[in-house]
PDB file of N, CA and C in Angstrom:
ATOM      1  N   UNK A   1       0.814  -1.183   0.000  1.00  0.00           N
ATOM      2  CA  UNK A   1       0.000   0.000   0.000  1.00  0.00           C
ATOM      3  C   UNK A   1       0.864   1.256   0.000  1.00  0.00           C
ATOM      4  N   UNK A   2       2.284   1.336   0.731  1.00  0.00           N
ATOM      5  CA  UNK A   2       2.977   2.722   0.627  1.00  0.00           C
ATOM      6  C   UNK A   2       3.503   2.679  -0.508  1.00  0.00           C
ATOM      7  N   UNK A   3       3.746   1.558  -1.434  1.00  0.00           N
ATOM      8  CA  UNK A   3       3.793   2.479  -2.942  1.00  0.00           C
ATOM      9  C   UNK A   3       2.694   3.074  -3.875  1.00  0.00           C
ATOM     10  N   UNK A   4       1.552   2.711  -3.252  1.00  0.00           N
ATOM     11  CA  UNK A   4       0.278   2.685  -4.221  1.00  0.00           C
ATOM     12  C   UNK A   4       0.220   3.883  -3.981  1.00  0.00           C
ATOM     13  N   UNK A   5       0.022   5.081  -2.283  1.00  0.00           N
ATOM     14  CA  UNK A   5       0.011   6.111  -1.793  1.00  0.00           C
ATOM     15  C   UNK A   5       0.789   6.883  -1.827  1.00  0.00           C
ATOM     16  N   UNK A   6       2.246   6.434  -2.128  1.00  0.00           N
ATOM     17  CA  UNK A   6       3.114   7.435  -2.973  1.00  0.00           C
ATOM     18  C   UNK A   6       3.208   6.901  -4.502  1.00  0.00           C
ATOM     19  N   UNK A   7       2.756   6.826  -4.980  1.00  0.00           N
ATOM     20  CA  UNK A   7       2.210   7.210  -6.679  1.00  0.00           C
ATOM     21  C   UNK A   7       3.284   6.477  -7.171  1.00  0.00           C
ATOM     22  N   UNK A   8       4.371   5.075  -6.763  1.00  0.00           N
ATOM     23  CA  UNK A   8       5.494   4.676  -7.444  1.00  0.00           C
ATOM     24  C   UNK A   8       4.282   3.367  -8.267  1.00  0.00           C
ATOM     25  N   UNK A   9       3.531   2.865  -7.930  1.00  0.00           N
ATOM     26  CA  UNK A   9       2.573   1.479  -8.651  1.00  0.00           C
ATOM     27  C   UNK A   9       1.096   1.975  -8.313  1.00  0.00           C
ATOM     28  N   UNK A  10       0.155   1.267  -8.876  1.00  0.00           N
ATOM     29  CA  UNK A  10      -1.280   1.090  -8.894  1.00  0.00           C
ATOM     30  C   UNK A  10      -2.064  -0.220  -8.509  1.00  0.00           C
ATOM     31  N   UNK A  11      -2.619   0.008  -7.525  1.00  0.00           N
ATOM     32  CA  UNK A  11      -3.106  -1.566  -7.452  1.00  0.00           C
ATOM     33  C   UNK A  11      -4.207  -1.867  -8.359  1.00  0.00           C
ATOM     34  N   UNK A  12      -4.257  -3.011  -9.131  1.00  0.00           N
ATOM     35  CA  UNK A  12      -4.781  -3.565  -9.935  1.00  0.00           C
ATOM     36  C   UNK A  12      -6.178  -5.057  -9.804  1.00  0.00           C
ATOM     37  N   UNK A  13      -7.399  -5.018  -9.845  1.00  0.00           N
ATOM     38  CA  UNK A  13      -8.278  -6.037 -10.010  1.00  0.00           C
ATOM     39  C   UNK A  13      -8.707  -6.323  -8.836  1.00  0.00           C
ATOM     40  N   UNK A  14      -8.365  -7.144  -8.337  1.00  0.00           N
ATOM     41  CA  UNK A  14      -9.474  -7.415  -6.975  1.00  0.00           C
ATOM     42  C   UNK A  14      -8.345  -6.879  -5.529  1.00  0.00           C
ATOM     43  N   UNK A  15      -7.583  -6.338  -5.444  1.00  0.00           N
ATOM     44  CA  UNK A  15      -6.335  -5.358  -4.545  1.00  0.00           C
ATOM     45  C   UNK A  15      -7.500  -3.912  -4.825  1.00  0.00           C
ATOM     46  N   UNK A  16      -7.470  -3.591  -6.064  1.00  0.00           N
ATOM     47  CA  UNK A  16      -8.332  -2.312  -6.123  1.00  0.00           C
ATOM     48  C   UNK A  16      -9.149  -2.043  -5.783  1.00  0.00           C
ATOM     49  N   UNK A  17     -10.236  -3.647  -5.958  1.00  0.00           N
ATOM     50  CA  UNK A  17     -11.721  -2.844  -5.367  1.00  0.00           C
ATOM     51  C   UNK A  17     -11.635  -3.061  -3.728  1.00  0.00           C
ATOM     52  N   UNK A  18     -10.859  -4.109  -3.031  1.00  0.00           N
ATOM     53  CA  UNK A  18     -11.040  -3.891  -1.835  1.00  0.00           C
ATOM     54  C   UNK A  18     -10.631  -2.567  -1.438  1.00  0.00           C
ATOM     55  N   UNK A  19      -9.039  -1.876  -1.857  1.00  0.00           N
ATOM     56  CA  UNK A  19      -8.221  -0.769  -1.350  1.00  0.00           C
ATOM     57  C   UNK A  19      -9.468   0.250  -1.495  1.00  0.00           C
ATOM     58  N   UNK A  20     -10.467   0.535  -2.801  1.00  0.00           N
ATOM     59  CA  UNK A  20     -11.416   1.527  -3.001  1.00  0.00           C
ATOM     60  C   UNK A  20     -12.700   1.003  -1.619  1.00  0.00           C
ATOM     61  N   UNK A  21     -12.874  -0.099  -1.345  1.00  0.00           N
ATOM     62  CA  UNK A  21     -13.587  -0.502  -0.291  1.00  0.00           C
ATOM     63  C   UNK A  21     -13.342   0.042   1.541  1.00  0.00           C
ATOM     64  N   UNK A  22     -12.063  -0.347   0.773  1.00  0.00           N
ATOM     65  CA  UNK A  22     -11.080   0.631   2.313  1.00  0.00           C
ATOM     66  C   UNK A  22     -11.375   1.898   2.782  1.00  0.00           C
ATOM     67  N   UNK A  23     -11.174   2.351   1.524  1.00  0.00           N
ATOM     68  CA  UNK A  23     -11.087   4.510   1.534  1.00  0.00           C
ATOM     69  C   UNK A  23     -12.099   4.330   1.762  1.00  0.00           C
ATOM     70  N   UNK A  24     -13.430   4.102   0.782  1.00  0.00           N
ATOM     71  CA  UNK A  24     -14.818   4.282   1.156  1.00  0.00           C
ATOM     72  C   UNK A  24     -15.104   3.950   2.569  1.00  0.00           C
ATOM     73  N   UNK A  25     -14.907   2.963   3.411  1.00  0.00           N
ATOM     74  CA  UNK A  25     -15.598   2.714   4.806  1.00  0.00           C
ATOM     75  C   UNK A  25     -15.082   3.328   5.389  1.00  0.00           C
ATOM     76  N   UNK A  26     -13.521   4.625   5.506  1.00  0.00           N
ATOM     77  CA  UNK A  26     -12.949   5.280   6.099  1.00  0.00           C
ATOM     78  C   UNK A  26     -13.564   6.853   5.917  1.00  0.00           C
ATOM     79  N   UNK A  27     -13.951   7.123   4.753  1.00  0.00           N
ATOM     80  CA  UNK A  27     -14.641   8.134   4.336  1.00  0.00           C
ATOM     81  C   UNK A  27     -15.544   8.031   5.456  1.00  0.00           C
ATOM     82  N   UNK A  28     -16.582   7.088   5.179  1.00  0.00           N
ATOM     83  CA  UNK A  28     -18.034   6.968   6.149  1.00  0.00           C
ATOM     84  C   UNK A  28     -17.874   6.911   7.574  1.00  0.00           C
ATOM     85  N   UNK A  29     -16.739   6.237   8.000  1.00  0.00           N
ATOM     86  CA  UNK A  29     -16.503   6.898   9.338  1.00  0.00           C
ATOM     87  C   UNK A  29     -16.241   8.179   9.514  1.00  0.00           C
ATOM     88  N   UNK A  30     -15.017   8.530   9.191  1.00  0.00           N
ATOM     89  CA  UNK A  30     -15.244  10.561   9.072  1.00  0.00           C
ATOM     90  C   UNK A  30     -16.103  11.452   9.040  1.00  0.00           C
ATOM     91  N   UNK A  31     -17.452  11.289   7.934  1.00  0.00           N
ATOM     92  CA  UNK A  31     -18.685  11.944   8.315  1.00  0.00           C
ATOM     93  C   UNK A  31     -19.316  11.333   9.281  1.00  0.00           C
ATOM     94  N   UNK A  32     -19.525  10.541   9.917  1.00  0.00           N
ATOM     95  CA  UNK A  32     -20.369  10.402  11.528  1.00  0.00           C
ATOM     96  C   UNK A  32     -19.869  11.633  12.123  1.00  0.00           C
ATOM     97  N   UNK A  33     -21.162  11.994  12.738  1.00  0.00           N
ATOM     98  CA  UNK A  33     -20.740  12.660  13.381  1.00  0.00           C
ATOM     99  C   UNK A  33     -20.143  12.421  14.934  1.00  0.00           C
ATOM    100  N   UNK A  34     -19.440  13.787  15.528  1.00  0.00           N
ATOM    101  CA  UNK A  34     -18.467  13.137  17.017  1.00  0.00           C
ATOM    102  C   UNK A  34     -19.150  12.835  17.769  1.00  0.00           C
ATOM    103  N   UNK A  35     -20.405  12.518  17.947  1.00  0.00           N
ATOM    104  CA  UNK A  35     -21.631  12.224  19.144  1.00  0.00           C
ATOM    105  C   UNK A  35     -21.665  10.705  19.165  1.00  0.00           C
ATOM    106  N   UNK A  36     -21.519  10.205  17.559  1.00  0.00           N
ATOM    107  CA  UNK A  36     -21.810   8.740  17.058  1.00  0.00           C
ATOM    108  C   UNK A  36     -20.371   7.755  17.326  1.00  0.00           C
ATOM    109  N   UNK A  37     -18.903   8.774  17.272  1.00  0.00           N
ATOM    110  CA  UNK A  37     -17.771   7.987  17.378  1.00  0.00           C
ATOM    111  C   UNK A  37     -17.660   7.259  18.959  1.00  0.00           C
ATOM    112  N   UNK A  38     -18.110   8.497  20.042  1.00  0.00           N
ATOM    113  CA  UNK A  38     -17.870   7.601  21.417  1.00  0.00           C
ATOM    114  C   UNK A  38     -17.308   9.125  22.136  1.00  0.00           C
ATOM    115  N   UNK A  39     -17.010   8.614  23.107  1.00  0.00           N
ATOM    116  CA  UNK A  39     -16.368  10.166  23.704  1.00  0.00           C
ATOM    117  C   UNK A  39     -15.021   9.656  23.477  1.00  0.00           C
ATOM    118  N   UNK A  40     -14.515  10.941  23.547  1.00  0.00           N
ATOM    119  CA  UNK A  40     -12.737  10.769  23.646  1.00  0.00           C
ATOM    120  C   UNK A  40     -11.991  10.432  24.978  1.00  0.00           C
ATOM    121  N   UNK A  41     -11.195   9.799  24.995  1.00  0.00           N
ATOM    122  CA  UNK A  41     -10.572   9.504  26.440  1.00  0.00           C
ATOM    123  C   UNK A  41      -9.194  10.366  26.422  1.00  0.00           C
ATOM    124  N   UNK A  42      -9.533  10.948  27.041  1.00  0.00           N
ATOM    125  CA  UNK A  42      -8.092  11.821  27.651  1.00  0.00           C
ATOM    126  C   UNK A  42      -8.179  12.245  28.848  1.00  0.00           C
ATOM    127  N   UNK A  43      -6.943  12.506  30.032  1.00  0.00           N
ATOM    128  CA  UNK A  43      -7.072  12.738  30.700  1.00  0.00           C
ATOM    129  C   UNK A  43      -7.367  14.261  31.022  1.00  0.00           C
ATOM    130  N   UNK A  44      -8.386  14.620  32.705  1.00  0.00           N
ATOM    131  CA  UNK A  44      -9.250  15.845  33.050  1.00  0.00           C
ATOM    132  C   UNK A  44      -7.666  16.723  32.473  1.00  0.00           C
ATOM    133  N   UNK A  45      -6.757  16.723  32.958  1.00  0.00           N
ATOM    134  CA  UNK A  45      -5.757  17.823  33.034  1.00  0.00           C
ATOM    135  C   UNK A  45      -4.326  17.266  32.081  1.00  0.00           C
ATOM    136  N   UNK A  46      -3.709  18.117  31.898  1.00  0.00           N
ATOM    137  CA  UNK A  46      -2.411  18.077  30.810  1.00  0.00           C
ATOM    138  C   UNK A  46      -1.973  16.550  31.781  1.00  0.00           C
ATOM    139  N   UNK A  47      -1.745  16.430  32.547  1.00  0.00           N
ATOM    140  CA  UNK A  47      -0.567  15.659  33.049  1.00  0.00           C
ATOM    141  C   UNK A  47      -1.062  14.268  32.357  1.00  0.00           C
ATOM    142  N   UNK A  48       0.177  13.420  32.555  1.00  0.00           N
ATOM    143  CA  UNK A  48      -0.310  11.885  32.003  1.00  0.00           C
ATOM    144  C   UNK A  48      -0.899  11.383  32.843  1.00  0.00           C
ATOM    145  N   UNK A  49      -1.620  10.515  32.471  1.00  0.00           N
ATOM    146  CA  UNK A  49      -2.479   9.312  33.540  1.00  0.00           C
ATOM    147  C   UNK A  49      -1.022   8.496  34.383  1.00  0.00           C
ATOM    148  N   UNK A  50      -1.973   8.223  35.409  1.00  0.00           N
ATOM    149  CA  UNK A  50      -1.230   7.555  36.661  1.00  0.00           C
ATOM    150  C   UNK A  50      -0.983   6.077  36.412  1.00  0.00           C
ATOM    151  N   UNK A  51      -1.406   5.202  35.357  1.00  0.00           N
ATOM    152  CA  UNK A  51      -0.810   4.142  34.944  1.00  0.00           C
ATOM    153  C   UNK A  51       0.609   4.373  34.353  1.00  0.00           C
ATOM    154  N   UNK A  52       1.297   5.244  33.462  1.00  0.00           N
ATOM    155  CA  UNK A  52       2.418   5.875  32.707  1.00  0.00           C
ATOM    156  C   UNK A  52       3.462   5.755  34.088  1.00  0.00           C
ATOM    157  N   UNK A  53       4.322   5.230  33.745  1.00  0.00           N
ATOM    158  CA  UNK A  53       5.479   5.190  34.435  1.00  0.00           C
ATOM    159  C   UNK A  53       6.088   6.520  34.367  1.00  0.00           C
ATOM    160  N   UNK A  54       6.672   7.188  35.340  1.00  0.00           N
ATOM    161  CA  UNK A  54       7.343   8.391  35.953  1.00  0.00           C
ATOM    162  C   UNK A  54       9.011   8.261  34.708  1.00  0.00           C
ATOM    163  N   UNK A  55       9.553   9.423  34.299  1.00  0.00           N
ATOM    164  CA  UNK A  55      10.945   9.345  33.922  1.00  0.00           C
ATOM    165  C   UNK A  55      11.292   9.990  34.200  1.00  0.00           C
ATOM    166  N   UNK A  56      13.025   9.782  35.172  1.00  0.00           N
ATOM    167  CA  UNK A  56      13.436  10.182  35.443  1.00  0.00           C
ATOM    168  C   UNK A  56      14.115  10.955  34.705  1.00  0.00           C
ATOM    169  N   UNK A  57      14.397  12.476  34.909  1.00  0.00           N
ATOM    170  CA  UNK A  57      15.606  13.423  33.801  1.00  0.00           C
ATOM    171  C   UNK A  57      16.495  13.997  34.831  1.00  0.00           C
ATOM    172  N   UNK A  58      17.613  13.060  34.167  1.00  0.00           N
ATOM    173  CA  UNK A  58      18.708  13.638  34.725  1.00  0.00           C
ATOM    174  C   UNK A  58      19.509  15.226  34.984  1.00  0.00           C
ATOM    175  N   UNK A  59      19.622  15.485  35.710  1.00  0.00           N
ATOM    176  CA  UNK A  59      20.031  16.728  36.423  1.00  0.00           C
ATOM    177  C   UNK A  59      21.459  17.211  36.256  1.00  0.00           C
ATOM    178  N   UNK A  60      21.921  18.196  36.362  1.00  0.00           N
ATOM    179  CA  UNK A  60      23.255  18.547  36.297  1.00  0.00           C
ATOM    180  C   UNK A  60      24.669  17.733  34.878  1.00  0.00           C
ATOM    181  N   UNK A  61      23.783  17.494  34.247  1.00  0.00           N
ATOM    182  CA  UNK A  61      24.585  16.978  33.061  1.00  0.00           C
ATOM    183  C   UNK A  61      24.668  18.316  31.830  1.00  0.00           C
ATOM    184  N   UNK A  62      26.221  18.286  31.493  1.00  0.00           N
ATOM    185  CA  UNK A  62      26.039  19.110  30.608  1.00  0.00           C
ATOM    186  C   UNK A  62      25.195  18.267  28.958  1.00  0.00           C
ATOM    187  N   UNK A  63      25.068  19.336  27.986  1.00  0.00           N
ATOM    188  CA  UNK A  63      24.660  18.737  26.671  1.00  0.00           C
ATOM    189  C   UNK A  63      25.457  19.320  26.030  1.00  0.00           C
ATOM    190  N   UNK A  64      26.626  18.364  25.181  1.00  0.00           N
ATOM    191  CA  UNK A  64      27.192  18.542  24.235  1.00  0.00           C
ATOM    192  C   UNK A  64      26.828  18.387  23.105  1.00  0.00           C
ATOM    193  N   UNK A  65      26.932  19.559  22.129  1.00  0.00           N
ATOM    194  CA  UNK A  65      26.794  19.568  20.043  1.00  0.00           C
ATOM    195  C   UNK A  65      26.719  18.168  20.307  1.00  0.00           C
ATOM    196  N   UNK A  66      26.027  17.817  19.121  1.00  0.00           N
ATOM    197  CA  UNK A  66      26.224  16.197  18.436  1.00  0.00           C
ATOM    198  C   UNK A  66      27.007  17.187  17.076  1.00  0.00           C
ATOM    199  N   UNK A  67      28.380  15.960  16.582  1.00  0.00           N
ATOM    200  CA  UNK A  67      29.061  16.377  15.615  1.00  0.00           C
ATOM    201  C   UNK A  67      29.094  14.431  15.072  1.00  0.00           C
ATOM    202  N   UNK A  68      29.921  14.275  14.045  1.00  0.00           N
ATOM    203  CA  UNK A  68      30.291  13.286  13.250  1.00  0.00           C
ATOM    204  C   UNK A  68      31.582  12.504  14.178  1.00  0.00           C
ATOM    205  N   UNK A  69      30.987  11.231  14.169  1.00  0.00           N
ATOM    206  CA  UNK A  69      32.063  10.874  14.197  1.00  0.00           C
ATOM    207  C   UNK A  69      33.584  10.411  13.640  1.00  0.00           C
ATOM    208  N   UNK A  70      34.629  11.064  14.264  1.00  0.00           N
ATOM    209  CA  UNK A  70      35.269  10.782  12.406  1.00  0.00           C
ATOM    210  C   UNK A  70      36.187   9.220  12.859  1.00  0.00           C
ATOM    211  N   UNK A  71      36.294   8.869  11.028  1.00  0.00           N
ATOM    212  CA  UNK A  71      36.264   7.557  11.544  1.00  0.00           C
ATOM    213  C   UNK A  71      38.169   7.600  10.531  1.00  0.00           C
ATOM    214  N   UNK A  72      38.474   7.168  11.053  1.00  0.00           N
ATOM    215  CA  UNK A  72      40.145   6.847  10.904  1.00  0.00           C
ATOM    216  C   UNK A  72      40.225   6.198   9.061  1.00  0.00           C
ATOM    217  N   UNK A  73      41.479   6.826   8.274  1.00  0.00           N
ATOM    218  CA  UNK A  73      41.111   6.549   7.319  1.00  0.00           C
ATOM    219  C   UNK A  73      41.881   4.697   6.924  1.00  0.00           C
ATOM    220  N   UNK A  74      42.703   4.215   7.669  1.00  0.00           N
ATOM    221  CA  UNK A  74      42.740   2.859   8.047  1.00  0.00           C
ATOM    222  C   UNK A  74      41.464   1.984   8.394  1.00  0.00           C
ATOM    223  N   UNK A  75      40.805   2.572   9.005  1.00  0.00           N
ATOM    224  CA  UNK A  75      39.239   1.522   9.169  1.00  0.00           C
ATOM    225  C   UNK A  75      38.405   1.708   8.072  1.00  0.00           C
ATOM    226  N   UNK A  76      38.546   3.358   7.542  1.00  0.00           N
ATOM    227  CA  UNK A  76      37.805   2.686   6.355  1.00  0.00           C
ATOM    228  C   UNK A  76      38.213   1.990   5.053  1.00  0.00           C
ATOM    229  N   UNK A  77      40.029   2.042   4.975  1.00  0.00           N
ATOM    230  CA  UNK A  77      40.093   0.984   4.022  1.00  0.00           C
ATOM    231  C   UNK A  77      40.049  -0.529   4.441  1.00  0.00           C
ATOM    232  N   UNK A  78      39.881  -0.803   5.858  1.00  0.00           N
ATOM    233  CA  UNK A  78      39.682  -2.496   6.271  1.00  0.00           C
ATOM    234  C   UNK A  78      38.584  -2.182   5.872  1.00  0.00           C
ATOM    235  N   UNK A  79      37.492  -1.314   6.148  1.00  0.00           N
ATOM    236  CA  UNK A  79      35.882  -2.026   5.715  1.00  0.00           C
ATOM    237  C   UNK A  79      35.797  -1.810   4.392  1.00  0.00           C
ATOM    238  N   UNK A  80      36.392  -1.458   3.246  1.00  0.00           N
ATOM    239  CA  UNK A  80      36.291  -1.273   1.744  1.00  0.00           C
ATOM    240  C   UNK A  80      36.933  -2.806   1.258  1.00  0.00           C
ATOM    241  N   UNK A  81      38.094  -2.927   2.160  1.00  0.00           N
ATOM    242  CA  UNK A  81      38.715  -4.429   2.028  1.00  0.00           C
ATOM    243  C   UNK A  81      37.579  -5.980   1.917  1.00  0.00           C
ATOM    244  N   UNK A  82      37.257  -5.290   3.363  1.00  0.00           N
ATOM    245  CA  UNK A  82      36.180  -6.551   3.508  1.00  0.00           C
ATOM    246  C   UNK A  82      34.986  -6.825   2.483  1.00  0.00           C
ATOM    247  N   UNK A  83      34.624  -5.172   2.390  1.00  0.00           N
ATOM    248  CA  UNK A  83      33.600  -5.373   1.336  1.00  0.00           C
ATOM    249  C   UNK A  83      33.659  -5.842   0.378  1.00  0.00           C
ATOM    250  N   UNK A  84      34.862  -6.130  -0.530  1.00  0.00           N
ATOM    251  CA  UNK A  84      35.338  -6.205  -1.435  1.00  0.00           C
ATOM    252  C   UNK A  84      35.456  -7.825  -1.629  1.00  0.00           C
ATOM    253  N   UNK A  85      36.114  -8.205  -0.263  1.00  0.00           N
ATOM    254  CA  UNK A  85      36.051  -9.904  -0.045  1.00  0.00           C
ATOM    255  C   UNK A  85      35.183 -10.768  -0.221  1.00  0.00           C
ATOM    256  N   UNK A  86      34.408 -10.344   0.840  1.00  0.00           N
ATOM    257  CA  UNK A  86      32.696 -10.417   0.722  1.00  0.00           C
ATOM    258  C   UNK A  86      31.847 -10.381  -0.015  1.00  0.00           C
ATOM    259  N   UNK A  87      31.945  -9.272  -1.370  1.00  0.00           N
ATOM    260  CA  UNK A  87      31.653  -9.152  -2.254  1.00  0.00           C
ATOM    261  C   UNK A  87      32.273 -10.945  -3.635  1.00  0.00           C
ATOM    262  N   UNK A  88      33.718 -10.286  -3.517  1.00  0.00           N
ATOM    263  CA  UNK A  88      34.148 -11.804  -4.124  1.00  0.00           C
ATOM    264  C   UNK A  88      34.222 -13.379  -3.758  1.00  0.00           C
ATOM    265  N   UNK A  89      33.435 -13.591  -2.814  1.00  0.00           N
ATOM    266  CA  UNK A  89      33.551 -15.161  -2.139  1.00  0.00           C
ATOM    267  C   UNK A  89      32.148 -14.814  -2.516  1.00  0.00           C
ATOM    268  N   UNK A  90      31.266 -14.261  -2.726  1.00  0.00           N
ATOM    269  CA  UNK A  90      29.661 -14.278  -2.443  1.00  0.00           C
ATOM    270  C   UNK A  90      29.600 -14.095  -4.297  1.00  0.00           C
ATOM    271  N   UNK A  91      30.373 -14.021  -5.299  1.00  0.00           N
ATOM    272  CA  UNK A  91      30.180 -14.512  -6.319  1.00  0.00           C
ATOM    273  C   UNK A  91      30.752 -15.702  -6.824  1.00  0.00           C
ATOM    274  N   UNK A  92      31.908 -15.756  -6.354  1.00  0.00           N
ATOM    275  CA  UNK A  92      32.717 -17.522  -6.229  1.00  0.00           C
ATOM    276  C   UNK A  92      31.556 -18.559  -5.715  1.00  0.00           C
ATOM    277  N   UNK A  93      30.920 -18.479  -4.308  1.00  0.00           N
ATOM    278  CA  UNK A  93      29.869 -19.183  -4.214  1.00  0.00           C
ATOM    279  C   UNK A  93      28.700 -19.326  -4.860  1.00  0.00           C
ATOM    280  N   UNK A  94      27.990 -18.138  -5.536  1.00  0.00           N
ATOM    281  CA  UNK A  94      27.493 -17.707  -6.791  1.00  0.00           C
ATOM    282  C   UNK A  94      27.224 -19.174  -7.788  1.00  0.00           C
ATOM    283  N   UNK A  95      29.102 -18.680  -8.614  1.00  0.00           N
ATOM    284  CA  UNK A  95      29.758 -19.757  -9.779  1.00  0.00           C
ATOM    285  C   UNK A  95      29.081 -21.317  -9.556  1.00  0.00           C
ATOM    286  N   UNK A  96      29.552 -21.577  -8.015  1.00  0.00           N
ATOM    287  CA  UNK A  96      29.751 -22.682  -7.669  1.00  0.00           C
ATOM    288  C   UNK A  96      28.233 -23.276  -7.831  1.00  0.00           C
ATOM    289  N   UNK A  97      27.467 -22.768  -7.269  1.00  0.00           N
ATOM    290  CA  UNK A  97      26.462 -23.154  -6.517  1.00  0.00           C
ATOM    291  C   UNK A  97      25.520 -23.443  -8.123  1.00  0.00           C
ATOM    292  N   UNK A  98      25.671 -22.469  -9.558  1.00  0.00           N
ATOM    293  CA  UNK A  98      24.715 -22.443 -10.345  1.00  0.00           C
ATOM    294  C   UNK A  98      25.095 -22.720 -11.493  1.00  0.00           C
ATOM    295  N   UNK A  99      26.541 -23.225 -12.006  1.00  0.00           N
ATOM    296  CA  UNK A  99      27.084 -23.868 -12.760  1.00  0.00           C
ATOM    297  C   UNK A  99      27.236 -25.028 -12.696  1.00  0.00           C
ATOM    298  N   UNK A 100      26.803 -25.442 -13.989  1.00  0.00           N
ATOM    299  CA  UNK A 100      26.317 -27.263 -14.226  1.00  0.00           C
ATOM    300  C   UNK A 100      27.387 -28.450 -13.912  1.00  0.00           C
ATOM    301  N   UNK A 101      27.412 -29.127 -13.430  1.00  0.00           N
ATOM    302  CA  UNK A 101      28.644 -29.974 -13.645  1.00  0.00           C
ATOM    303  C   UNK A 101      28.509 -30.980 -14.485  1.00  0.00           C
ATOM    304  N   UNK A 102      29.321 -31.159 -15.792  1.00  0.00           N
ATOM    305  CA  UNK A 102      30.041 -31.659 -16.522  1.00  0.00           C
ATOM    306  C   UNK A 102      30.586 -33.319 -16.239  1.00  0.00           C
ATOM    307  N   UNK A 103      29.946 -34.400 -16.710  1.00  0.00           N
ATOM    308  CA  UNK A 103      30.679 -35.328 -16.392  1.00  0.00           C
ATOM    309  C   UNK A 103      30.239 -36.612 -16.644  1.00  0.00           C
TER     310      UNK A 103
END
């Protein structure tokens, strides 16, 4: 459905008429009016309800910028390495696995 709603595909034949079945019974809830939905539950005052667990916020801590972490240019040629490995054993197994044997 999130490609159909961002416009990348279309659903097609019996996907369509339910999805158009969908919108429609969602439509018809929306016009009821708010008397017919139920009352709303929220609590009398801003605060949260007393089931909600309490969180604690820590005190006296400074807050430091968030910046990048920089990453050493040795680690990133081991992880270009690996990728690279990884990359070539995962087509060697590939070969192996889908080439006929002969015999």
């Amino acid at each position: 459905m999130r490609c159909w709603e961002s416009g990348r595909s279309a659903p097609r034949g019996a996907r369509r008429r339910a999805y158009a079945e969908f919108l429609n019974g969602l439509a018809v809830l929306e016009l009821r009016s708010p008397a017919a939905r139920g009352p709303a539950i929220e609590p009398a005052s801003g605060a949260a309800p007393s089931w909600y667990p309490a969180r604690a916020v820590p005190v006296g801590r400074p807050v430091r910028p968030v910046r990048a972490d920089p990453v050493s240019e040795p680690r990133l040629r081991r992880w270009r390495r690996a990728a690279v490995a990884a990359g070539c054993w995962t087509l060697v197994l590939q070969l192996l696995l889908t080439v006929p044997v002969v015999g």
